[in-house]
Protein backbone atom coordinates (compact mmCIF):
# COMPACT_ATOMS: atom_id res chain seq x y z
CA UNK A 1 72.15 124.54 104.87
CA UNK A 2 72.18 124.29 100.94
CA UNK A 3 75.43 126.55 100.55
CA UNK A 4 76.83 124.99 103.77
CA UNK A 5 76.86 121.31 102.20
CA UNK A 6 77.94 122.99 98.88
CA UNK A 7 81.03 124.42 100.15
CA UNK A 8 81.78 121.28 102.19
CA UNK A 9 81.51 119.62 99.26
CA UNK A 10 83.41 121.34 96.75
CA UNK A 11 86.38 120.97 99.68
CA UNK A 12 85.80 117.59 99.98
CA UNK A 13 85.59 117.41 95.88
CA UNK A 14 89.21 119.85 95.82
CA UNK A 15 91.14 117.56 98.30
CA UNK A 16 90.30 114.19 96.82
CA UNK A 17 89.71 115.22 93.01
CA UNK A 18 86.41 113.41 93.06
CA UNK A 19 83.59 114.46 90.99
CA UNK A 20 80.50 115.54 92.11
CA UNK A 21 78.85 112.42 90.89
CA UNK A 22 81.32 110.82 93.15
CA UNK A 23 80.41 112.26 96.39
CA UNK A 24 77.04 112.43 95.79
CA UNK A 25 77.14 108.20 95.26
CA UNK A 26 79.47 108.31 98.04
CA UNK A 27 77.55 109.97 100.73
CA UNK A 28 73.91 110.44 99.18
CA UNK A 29 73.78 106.92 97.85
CA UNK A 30 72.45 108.57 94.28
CA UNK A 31 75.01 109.70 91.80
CA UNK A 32 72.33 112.92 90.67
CA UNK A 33 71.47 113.75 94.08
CA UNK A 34 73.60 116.77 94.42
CA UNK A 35 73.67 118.36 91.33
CA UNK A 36 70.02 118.15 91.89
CA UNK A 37 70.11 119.41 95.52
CA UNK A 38 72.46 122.08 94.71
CA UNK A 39 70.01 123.30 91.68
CA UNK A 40 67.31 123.99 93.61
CA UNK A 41 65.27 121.30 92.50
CA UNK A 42 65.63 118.69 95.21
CA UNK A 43 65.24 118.23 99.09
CA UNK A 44 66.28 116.08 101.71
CA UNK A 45 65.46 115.60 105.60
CA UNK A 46 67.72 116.95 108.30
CA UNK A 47 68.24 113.29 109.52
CA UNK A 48 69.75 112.69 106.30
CA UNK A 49 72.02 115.51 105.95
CA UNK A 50 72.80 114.70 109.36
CA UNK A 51 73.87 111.75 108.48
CA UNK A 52 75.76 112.69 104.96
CA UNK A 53 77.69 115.19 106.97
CA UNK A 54 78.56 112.75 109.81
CA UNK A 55 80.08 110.68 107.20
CA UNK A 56 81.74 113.13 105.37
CA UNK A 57 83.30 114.02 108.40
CA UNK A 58 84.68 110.64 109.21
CA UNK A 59 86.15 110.45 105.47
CA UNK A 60 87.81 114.02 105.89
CA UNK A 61 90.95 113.65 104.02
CA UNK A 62 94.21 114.05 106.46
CA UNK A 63 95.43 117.39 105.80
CA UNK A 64 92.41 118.88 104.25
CA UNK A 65 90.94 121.94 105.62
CA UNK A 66 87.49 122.44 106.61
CA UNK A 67 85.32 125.10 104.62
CA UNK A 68 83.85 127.89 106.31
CA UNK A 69 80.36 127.36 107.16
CA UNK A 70 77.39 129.52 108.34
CA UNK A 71 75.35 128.94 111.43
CA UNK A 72 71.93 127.51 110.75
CA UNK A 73 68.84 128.30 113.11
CA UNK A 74 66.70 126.08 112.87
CA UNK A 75 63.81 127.17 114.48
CA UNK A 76 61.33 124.66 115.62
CA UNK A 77 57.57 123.95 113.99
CA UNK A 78 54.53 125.82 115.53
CA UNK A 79 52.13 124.12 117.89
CA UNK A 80 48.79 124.12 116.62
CA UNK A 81 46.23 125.40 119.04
């Protein structure tokens, strides 16, 4: 998921010439998030990616193509017996 969101947003970054500091404000809402994120060194919930991506998506610049991107299994948690 972590090189997913890093290629979508290096596109995003290549078709509007904003910073990374930019998107991360943007989308995340923190303007270290992603640096952070994309380091290694921080997390965040699938409901919030979820949400990052669906408004990335909505922002797509006009003309801009879409990265390739993996698929991601997610497989779900054990049940404890």
């Amino acid at each position: 998921m972590r090189a997913n969101l890093r290629s979508i947003v290096a596109a995003y970054r290549a078709a509007t010439g904003s910073t990374l500091a930019q998107v991360s404000k943007r989308f995340y809402g923190n303007a270290g998030f992603l640096g952070s994120f994309f380091s290694g060194k921080g997390s965040v919930s699938l409901q919030k990616l979820d949400a990052m991506l669906a408004a990335i998506t909505s922002e797509w610049p006009p003309g801009a193509e879409w990265p390739y991107c993996r698929a991601v299994i997610i497989k779900p948690p054990r049940r404890r017996r």
